[in-house]
Protein backbone atom coordinates (compact mmCIF):
# COMPACT_ATOMS: atom_id res chain seq x y z
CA UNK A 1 -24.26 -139.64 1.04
CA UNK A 2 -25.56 -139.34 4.55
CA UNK A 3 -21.90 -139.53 6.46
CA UNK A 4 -23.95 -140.39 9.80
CA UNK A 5 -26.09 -143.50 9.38
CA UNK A 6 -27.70 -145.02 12.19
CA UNK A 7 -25.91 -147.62 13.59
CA UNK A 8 -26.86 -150.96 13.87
CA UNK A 9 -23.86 -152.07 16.28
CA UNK A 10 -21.29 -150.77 18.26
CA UNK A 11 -18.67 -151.69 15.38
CA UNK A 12 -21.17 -149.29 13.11
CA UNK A 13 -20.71 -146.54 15.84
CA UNK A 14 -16.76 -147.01 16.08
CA UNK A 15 -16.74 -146.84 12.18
CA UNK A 16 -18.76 -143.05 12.53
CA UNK A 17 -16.51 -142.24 15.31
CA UNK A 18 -13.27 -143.02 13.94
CA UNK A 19 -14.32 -139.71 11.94
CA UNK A 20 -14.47 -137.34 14.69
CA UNK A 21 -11.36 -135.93 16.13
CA UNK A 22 -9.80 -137.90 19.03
CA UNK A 23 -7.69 -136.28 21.58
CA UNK A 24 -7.18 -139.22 23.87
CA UNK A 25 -5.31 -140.69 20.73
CA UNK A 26 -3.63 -137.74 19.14
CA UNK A 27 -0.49 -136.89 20.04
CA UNK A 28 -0.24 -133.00 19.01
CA UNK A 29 -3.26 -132.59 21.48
CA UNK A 30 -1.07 -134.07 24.40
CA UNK A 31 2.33 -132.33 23.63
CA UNK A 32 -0.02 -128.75 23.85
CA UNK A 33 0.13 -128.05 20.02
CA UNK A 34 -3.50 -128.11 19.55
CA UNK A 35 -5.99 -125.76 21.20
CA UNK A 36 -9.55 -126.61 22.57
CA UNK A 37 -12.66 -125.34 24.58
CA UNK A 38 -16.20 -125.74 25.66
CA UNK A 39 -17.91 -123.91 22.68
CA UNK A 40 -18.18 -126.92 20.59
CA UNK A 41 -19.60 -129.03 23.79
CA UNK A 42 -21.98 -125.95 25.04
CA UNK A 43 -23.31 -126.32 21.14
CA UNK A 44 -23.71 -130.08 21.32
CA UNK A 45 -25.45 -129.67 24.83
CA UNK A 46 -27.44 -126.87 23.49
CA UNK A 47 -28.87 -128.99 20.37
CA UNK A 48 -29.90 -131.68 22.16
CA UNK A 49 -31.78 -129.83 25.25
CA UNK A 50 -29.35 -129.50 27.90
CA UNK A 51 -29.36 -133.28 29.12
CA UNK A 52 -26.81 -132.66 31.18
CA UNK A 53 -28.82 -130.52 33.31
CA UNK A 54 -31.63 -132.86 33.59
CA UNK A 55 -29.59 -134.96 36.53
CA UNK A 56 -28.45 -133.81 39.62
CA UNK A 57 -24.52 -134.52 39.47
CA UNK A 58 -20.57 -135.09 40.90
CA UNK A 59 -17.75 -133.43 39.01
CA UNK A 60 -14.19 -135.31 39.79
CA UNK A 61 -11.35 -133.97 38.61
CA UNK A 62 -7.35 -134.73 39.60
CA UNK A 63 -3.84 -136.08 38.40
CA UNK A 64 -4.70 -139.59 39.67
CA UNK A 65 -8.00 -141.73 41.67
CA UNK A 66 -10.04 -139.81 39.72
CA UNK A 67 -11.64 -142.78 38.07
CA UNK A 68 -11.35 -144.77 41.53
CA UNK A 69 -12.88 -141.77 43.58
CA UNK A 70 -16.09 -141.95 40.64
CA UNK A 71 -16.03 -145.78 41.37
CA UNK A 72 -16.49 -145.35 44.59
CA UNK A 73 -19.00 -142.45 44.68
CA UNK A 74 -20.98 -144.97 42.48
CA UNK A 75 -21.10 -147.89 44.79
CA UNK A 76 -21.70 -145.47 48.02
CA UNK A 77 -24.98 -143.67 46.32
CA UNK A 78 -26.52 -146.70 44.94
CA UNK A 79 -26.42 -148.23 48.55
CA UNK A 80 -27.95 -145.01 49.88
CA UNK A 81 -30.38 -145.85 47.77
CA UNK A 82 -30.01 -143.62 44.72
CA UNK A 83 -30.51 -144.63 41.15
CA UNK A 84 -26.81 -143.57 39.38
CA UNK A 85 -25.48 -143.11 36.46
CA UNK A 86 -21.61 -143.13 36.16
CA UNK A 87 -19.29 -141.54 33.18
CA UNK A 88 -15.58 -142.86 32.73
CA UNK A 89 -12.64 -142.80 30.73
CA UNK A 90 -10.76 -144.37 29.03
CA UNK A 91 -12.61 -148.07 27.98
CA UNK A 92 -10.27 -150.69 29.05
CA UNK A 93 -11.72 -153.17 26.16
CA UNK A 94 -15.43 -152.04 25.58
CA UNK A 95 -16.56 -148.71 24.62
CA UNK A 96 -19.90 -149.55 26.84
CA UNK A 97 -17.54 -149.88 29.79
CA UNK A 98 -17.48 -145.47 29.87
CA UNK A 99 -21.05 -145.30 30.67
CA UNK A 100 -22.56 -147.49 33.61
CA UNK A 101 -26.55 -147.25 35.38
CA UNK A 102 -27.34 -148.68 38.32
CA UNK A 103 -23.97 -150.17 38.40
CA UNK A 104 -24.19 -151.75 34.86
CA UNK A 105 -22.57 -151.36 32.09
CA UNK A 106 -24.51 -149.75 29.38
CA UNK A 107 -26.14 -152.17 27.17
CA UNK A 108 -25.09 -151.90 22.85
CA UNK A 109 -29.15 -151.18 22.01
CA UNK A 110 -28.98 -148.21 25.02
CA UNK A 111 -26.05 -147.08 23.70
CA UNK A 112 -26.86 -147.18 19.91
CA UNK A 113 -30.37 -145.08 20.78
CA UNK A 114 -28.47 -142.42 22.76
CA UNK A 115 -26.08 -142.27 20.06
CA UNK A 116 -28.60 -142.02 17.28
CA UNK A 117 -30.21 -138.95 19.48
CA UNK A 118 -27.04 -137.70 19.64
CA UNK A 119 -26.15 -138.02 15.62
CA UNK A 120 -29.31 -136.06 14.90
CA UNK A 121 -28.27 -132.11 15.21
CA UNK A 122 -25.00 -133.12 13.49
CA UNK A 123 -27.00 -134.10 10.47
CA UNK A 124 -29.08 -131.17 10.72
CA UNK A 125 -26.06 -128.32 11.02
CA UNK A 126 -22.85 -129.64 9.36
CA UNK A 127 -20.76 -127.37 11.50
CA UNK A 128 -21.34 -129.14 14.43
CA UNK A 129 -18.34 -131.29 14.79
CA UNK A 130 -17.76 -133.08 17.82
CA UNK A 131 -14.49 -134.48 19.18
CA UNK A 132 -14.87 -138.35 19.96
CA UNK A 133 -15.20 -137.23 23.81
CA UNK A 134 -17.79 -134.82 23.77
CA UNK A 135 -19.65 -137.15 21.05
CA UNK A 136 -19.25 -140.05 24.09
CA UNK A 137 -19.95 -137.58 26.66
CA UNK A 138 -23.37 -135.92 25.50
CA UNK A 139 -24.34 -139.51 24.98
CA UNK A 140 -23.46 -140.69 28.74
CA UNK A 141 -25.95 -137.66 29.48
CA UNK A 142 -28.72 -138.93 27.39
CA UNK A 143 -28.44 -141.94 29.08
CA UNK A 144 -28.48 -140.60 31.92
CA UNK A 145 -31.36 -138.49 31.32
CA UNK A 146 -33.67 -140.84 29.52
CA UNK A 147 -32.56 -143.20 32.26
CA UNK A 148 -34.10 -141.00 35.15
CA UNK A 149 -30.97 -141.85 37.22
CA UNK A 150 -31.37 -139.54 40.89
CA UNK A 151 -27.53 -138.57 40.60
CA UNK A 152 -24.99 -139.00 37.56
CA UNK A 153 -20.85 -139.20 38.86
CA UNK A 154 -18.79 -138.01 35.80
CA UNK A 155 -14.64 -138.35 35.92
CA UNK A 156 -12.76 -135.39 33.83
CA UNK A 157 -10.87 -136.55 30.85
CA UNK A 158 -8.15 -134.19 30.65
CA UNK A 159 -7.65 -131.26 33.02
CA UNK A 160 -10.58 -129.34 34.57
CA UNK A 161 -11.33 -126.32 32.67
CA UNK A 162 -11.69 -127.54 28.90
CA UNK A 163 -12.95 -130.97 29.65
CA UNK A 164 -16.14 -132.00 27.68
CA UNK A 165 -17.54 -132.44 31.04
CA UNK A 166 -17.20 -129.15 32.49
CA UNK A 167 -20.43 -128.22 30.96
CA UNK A 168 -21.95 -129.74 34.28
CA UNK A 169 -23.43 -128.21 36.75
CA UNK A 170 -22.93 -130.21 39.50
CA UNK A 171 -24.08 -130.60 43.17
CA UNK A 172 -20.11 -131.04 44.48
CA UNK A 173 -17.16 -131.20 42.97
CA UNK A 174 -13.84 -133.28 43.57
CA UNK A 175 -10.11 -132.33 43.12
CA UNK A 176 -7.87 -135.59 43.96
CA UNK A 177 -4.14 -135.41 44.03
CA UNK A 178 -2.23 -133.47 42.07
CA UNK A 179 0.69 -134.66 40.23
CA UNK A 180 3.15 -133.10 37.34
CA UNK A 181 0.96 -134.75 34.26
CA UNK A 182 0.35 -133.35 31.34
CA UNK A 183 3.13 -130.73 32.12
CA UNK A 184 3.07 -129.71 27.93
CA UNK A 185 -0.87 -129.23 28.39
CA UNK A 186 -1.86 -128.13 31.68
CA UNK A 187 1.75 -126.55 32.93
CA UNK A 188 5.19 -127.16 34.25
CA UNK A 189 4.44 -126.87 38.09
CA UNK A 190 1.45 -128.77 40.30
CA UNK A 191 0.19 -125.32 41.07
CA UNK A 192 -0.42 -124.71 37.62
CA UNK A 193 -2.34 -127.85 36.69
CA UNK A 194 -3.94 -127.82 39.84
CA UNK A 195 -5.51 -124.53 38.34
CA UNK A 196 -6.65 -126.15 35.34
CA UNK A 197 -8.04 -128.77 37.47
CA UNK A 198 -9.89 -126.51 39.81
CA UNK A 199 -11.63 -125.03 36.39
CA UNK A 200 -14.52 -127.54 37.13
CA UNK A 201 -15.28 -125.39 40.52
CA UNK A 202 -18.75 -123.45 39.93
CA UNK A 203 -20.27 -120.41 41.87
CA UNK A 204 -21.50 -121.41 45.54
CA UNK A 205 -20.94 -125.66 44.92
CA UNK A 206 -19.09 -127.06 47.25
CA UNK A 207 -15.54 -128.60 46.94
CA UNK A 208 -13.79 -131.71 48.37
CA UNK A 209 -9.97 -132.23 48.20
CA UNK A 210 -7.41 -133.97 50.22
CA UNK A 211 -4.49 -131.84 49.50
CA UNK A 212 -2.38 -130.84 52.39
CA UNK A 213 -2.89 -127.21 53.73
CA UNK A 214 0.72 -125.78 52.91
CA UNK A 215 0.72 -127.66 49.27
CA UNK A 216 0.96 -124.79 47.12
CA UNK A 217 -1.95 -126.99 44.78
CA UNK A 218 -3.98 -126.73 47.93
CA UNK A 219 -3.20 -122.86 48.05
CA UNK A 220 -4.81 -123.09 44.52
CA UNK A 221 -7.62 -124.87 45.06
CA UNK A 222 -9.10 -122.97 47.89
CA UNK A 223 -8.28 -119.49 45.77
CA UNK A 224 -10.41 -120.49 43.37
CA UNK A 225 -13.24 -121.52 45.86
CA UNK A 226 -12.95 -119.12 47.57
CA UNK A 227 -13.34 -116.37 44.41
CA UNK A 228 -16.36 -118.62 43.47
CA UNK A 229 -17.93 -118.78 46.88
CA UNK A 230 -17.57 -122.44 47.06
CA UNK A 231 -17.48 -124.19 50.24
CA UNK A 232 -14.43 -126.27 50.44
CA UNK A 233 -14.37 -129.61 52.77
CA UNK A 234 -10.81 -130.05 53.17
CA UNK A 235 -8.08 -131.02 55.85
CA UNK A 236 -8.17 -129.04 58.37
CA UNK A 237 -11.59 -127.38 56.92
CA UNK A 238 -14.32 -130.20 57.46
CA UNK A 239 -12.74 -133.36 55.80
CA UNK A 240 -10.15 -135.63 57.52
CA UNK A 241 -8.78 -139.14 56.53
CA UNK A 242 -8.73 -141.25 59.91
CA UNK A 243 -6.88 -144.59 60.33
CA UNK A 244 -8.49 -146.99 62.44
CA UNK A 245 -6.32 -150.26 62.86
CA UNK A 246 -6.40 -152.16 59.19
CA UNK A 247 -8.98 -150.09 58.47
CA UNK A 248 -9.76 -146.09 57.94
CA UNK A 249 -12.69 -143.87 58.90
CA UNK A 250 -13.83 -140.58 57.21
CA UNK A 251 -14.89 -137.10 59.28
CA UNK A 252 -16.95 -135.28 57.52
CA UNK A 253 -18.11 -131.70 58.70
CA UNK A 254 -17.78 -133.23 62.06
CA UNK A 255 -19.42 -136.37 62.07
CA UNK A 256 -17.39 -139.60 61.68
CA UNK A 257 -18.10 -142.83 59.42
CA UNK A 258 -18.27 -145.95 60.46
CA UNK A 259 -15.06 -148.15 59.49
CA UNK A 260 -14.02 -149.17 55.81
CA UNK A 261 -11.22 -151.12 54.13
CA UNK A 262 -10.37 -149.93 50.71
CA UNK A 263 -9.19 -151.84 48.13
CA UNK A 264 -5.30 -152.14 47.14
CA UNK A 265 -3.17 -150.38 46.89
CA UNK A 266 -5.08 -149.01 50.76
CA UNK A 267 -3.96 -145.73 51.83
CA UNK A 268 -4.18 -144.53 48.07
CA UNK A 269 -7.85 -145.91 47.95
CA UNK A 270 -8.48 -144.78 51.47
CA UNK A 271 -7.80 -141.17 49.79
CA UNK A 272 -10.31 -141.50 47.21
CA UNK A 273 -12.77 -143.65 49.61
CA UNK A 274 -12.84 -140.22 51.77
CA UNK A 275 -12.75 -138.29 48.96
CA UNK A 276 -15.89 -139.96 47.62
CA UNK A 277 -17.88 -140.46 51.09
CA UNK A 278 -17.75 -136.04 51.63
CA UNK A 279 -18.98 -136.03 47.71
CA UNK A 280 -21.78 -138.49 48.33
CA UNK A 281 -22.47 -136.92 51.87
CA UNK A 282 -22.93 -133.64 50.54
CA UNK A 283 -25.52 -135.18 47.34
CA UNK A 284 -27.17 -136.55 49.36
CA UNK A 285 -28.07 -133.76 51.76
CA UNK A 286 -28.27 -131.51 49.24
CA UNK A 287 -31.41 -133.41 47.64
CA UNK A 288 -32.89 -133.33 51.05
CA UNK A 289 -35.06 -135.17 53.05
CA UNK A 290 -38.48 -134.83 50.42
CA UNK A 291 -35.79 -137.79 48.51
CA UNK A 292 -38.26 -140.76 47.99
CA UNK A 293 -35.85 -143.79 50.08
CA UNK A 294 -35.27 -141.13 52.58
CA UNK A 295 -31.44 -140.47 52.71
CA UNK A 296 -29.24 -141.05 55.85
CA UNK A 297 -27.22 -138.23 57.58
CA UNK A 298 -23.94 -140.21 56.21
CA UNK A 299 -23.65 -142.89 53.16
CA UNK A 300 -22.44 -146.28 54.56
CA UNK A 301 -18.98 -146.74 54.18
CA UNK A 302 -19.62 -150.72 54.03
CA UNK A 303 -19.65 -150.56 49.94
CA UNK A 304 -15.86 -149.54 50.19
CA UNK A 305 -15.01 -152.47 51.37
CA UNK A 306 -13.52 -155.73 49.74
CA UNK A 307 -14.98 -153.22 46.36
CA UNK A 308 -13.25 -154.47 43.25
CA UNK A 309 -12.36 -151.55 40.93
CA UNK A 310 -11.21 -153.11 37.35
CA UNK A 311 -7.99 -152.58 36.02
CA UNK A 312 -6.87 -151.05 39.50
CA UNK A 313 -4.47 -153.30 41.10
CA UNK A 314 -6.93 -155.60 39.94
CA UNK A 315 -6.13 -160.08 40.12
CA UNK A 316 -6.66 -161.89 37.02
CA UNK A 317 -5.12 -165.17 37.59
CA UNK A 318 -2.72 -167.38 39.47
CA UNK A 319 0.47 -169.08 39.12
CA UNK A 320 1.80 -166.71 38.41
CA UNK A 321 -0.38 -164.13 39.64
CA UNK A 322 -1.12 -161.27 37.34
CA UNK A 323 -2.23 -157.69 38.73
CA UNK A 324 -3.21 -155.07 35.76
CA UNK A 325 -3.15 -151.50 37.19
CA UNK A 326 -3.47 -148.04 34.83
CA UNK A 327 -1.39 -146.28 36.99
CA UNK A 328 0.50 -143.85 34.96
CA UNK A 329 2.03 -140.93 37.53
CA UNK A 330 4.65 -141.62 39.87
CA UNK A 331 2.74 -141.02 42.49
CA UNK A 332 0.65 -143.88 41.27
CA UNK A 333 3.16 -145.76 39.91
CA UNK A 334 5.04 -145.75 43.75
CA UNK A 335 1.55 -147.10 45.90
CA UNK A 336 1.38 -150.05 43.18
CA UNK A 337 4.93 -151.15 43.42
CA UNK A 338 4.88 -151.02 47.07
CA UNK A 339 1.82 -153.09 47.01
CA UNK A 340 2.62 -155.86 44.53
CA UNK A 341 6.44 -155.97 46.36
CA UNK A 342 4.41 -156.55 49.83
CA UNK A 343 2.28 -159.24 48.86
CA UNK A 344 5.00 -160.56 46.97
CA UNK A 345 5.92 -163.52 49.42
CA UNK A 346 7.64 -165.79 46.93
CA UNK A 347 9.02 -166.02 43.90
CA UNK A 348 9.76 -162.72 41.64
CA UNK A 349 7.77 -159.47 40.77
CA UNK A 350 7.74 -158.80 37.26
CA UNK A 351 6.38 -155.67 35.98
CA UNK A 352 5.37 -155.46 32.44
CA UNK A 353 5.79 -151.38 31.61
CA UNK A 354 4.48 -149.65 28.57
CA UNK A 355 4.20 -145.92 28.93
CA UNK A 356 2.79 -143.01 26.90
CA UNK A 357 5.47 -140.79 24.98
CA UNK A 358 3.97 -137.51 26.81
CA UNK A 359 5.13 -138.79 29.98
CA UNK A 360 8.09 -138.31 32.31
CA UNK A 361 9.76 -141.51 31.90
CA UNK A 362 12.16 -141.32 34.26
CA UNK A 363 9.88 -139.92 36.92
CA UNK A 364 7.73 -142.81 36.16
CA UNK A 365 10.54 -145.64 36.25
CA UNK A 366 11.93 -143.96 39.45
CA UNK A 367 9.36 -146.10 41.70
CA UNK A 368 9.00 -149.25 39.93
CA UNK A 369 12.89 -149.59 39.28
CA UNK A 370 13.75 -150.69 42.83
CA UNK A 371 11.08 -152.88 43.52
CA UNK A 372 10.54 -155.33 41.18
CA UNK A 373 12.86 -158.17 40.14
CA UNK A 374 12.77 -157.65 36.29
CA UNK A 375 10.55 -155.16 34.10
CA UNK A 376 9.40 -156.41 30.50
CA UNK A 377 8.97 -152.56 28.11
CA UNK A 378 5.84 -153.10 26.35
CA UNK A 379 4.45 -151.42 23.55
CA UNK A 380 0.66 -150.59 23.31
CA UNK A 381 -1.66 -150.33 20.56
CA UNK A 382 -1.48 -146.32 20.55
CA UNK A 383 0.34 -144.29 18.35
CA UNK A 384 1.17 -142.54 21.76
CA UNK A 385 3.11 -145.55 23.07
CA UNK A 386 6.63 -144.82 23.67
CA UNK A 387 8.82 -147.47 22.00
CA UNK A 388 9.78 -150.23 24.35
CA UNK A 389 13.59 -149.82 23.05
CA UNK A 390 13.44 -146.51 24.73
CA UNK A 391 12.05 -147.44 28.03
CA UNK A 392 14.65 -150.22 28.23
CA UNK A 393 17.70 -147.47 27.93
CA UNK A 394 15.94 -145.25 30.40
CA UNK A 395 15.79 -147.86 32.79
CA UNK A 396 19.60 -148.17 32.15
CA UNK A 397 19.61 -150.95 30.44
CA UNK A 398 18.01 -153.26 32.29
CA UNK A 399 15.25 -155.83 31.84
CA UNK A 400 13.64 -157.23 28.29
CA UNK A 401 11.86 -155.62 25.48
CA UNK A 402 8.69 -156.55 23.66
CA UNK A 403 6.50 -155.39 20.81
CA UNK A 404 3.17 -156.06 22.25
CA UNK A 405 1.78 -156.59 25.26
CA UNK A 406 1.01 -160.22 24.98
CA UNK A 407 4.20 -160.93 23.90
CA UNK A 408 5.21 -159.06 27.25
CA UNK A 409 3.04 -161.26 29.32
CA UNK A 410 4.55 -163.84 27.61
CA UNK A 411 8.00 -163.08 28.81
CA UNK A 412 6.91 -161.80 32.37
CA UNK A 413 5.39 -165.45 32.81
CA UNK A 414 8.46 -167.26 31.73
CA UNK A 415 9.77 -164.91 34.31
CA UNK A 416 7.50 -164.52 36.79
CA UNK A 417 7.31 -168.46 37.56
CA UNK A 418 4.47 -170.31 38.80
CA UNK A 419 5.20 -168.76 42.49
CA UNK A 420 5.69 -164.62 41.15
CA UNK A 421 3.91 -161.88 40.84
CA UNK A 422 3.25 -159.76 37.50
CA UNK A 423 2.25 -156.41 37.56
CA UNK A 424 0.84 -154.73 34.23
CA UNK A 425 1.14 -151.13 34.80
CA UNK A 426 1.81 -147.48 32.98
CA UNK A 427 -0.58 -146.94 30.72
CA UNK A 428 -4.53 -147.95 31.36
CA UNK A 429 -4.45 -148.73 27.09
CA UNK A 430 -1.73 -151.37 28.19
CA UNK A 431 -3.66 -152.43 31.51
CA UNK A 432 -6.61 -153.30 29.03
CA UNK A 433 -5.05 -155.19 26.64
CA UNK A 434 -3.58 -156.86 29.29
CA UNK A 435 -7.25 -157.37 30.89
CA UNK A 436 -8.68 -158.51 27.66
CA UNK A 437 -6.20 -161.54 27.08
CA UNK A 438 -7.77 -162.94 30.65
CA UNK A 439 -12.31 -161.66 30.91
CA UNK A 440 -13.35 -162.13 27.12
CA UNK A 441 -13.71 -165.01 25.47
């Protein structure tokens, strides 16, 4: 029996898929117990043709904005002009949601024919086995491909080094903050992971980071450009974040954008916004003038503004008013606590809180703890979601529990009253199921 049919719909695909080995859901792969690398991806790659070298690309990697920063990059080439293909993960309710052209979500029948392309070698050579990512991945680069998009953007799952993605050869690459993630996977101090993040630097591409000059990270980062011969745009080194009233402006190798206004939470999206403008700036003048729009000196900074970026800090109704945000470092955790507290004019803030058991619970409470009025401990539909029972006692005891995050929303809004603010943050799996309950039918 053939074990990969073609599929006829995106449940048929899930059903082949649910074969391959997942790492976003497994938990052994999180706590460090199982090992990976690119050989199985290079193969994959290799047996289809090397799509992934058929597109000029960005590379982001980073402990948080990553997806944001891609976002962005997205919206800033395709008003420059250029045709773009974007890769992200994880799906907050649609597996099409990972793979995006010319701002669009991927339709089922593109999907399903880049997936069938994709199936092929595997029924040809039974050792090739993908892992659910790569399998997603190569596909995003057949699309991508067949697509003739002028510039893919594609955000690292995991780390840098091993990522399915890493197999790109890209025009720049991004590092965005680094935070203690991972710590069982990538390592126990930020200058650690921020090596396994830097992994996605190549030989003479350029690099953009924000990281502080004396952050050891930072130290990191430009070692490993500098060993690779990589131009690195950094503070103090050609990139500089620039506040400008409400707003912020981005200087870039000396030359200054005009004015933007990120979304929420804003100096955390101001970071990426920057972050993305250098990467998009650099593109673009690296596929030169002979482009067929002609390309500007700078992007315009005007698609940063008022952007909406889903499940990031992102409104899905009123009375009460409920924010779902993936944030799932402290770092990340602390921007979107301060935000929802500050627009928080009346009534209470009520976060509803699931997290993922490979994460530093307390590290992640620490923000969210003194800012909101009363936190609901959710659990997600992941065998990685920490019980709810456990988040409570972390938190010392305080709040309510619930088994599901619907049942959490439930509470929150009880709450929450028609006048509060609820926040569903932690863990982008609960931000989605959160997200799902409000956009599908």
């Amino acid at each position: 029996m053939n074990p990969f049919p073609t599929p006829r719909s995106v449940e048929d695909l899930l059903k082949i898929l649910s074969s391959f080995t997942d790492y976003e859901k497994m938990e052994s792969f999180h706590s460090g117990k199982v090992r990976c690398g690119l050989d199985g991806m290079e193969r994959l790659v290799e047996s289809l043709g090397r799509p992934d070298r058929e597109v000029p690309s960005i590379h982001i990697a980073g402990s948080k904005g990553k997806g944001s920063t891609a976002l962005m990059a997205d919206a800033l080439a395709r008003g420059a002009g250029l045709r773009c293909g974007l890769y992200t993960s994880p799906h907050l309710i649609r597996l099409e949601e990972r793979i995006a052209v010319d701002g669009k979500e991927v339709s089922a029948d593109r999907l399903l024919r880049a997936a069938e392309r994709a199936l092929a070698p595997l029924r040809d050579d039974p050792t090739l086995r993908p892992t659910f990512f790569e399998f997603i991945t190569a596909t995003a680069m057949i699309v991508f491909a067949e697509s003739e998009v002028d510039l893919a953007i594609y955000e690292v799952g995991l780390g840098g080094r091993l990522d399915a993605t890493n197999v790109v050869e890209p025009l720049v690459s991004i590092i965005t903050d680094i935070e203690l993630e991972h710590t069982r996977r990538l390592g126990k101090t930020r200058a650690a992971i921020a090596r396994e993040k830097a992994g996605i630097i190549k030989k003479r591409v350029p690099v953009a980071t924000l990281l502080d000059g004396d952050d050891p990270a930072r130290r990191v980062v430009e070692e490993c450009a500098r060993s690779r011969d990589a131009t690195l745009f950094a503070p103090g080194a050609g990139l500089e974040l620039l506040p400008d009233g409400e707003a912020f402006r981005a200087e870039i190798g000396g030359k200054t954008t005009d004015p933007f206004s990120p979304p929420p939470p804003a100096i955390l999206q101001a970071r990426n916004g920057t972050l993305a403008l250098c990467a998009v700036s650099v593109a673009m003048e690296t596929l030169g003038a002979g482009f067929r729009v002609g390309l500007p000196e700078l992007p315009d900074a005007a698609p940063l503004t008022q952007l909406t970026l889903p499940g990031r800090f992102e409104t899905l109704s009123a009375g009460p008013r409920v924010i779902v945000d993936g944030a799932h470092s402290p770092g990340s955790l602390r921007a979107v606590a301060a935000e929802a507290r500050r627009i928080t004019s009346a009534g209470r803030l009520i976060a509803v809180f699931g997290l993922a058991r490979d994460k530093d619970v307390d590290a992640c409470l620490a923000p969210l703890l003194p800012r909101v009025d009363e936190i609901v401990s959710v659990r997600y539909d992941s065998s990685r979601s920490r019980d709810p029972a456990e988040l409570k006692a972390a938190a010392g005891g305080r709040g309510r529990v619930a088994q599901s995050v619907p049942e959490g929303l439930a509470l929150a809004r009880e709450l929450a009253g028609r006048d509060g603010t609820i926040v569903v943050t932690g863990s982008f799996y609960a931000a989605g199921e959160a997200r799902a309950l409000y956009t599908t039918p």
